[in-house]
C-alpha atoms as a PDB file:
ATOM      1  CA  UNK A   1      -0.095   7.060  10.179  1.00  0.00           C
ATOM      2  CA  UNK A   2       1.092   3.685   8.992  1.00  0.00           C
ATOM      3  CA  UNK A   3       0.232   2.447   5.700  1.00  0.00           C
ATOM      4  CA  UNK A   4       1.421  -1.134   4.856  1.00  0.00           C
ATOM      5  CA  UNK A   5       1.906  -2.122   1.104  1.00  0.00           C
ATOM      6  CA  UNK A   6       1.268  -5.439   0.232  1.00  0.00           C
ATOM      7  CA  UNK A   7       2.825  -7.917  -2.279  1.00  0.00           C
ATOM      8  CA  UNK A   8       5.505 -10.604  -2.928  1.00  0.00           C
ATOM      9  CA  UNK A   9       7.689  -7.916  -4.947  1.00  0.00           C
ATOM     10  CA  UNK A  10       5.591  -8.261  -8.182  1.00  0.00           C
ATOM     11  CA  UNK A  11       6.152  -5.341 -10.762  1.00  0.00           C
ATOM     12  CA  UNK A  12       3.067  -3.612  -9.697  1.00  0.00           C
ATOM     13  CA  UNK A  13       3.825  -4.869  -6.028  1.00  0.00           C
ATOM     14  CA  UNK A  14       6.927  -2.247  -6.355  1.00  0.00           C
ATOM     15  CA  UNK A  15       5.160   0.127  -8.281  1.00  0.00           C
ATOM     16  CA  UNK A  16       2.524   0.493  -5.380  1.00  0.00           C
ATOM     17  CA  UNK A  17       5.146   0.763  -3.020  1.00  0.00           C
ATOM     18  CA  UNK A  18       6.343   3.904  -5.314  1.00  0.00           C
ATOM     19  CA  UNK A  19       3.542   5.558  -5.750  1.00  0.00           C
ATOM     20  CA  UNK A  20       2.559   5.722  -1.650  1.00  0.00           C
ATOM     21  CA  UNK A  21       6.314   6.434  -1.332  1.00  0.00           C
ATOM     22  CA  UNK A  22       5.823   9.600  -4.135  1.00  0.00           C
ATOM     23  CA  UNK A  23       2.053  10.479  -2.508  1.00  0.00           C
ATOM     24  CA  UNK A  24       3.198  10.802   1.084  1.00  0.00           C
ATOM     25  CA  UNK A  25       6.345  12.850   0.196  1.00  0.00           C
ATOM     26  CA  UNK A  26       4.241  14.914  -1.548  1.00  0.00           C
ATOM     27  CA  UNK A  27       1.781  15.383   0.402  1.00  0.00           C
ATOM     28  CA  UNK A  28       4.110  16.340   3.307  1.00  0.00           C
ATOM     29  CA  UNK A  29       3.029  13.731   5.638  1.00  0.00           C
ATOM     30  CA  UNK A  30       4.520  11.900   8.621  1.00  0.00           C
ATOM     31  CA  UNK A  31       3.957   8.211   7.661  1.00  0.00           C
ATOM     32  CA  UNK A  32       5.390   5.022   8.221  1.00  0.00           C
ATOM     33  CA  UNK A  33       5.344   3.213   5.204  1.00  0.00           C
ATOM     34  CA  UNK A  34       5.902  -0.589   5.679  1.00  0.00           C
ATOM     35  CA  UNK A  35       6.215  -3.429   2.807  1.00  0.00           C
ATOM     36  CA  UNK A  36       5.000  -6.920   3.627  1.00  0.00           C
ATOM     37  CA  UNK A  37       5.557  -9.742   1.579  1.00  0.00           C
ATOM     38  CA  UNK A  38       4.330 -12.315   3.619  1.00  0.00           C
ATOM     39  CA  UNK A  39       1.492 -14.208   2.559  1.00  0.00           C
ATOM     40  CA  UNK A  40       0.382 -15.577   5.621  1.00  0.00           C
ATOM     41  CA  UNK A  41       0.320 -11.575   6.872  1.00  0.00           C
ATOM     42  CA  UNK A  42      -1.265 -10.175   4.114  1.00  0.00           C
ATOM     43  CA  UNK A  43      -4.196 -12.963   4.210  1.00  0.00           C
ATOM     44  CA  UNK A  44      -4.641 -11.965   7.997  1.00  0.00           C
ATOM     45  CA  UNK A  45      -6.369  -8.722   6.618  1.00  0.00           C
ATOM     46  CA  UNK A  46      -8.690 -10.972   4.327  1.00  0.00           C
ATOM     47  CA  UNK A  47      -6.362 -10.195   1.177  1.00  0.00           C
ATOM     48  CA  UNK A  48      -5.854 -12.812  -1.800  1.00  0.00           C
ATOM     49  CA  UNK A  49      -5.212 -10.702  -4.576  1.00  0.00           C
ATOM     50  CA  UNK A  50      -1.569  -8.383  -4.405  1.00  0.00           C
ATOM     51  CA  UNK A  51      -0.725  -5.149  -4.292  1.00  0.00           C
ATOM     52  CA  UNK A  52      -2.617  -4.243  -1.684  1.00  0.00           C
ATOM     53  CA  UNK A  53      -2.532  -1.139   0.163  1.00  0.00           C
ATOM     54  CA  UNK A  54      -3.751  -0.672   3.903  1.00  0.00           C
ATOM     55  CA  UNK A  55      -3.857   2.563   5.779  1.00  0.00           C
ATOM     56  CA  UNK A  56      -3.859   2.645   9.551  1.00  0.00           C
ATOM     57  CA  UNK A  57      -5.603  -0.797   9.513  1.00  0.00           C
ATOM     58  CA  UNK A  58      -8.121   0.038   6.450  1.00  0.00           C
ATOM     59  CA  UNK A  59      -7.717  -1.817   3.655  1.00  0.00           C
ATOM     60  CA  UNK A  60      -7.957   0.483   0.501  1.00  0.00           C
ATOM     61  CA  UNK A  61      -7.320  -0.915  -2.291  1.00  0.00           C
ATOM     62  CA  UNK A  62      -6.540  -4.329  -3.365  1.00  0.00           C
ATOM     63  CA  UNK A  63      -5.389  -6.068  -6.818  1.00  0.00           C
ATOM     64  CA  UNK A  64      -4.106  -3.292  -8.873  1.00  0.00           C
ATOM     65  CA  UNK A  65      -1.285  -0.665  -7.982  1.00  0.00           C
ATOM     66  CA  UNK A  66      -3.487   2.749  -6.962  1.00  0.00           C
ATOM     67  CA  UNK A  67      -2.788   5.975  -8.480  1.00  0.00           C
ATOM     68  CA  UNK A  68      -1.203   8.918  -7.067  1.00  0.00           C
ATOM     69  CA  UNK A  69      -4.087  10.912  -6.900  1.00  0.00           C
ATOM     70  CA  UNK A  70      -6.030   7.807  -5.151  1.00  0.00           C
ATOM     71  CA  UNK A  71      -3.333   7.428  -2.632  1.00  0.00           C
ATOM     72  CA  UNK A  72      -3.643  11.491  -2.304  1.00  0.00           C
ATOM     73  CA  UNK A  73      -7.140  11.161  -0.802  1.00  0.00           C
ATOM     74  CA  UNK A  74      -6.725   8.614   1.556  1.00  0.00           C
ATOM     75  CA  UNK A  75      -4.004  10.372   3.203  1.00  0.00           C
END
């Protein structure tokens, strides 16, 4: 699995990144987690607004930092 978290490094940017962090730890699962702060990237998966979270190509959410229990069921 490879989920990408998106965002120039924002508050909520890092707090996204620490919530998939804390959700696939949990969870138990064998994930690479990857942050991209690249604008030019993140627009290549039709994404203006930051965080962002994709999983496995599939963006999931986009704008706001997800919750644990969000990231939980995508996993």
């Amino acid at each position: 699995m490879k989920i990408l978290v998106m965002g120039p490094g924002c508050a909520k940017c890092e707090q996204a990144e620490k919530t998939v962090r804390e959700a696939v730890a949990e969870a138990g699962i064998d994930a690479e987690i990857e942050k991209v702060k690249d604008f030019q990237e993140i627009a290549k998966y039709g994404i203006f607004s930051t965080p962002a979270v994709v999983i496995d190509g599939e963006v999931k959410v986009v704008g706001k930092a997800p919750s644990k229990k969000d990231v939980l069921s995508w996993l």
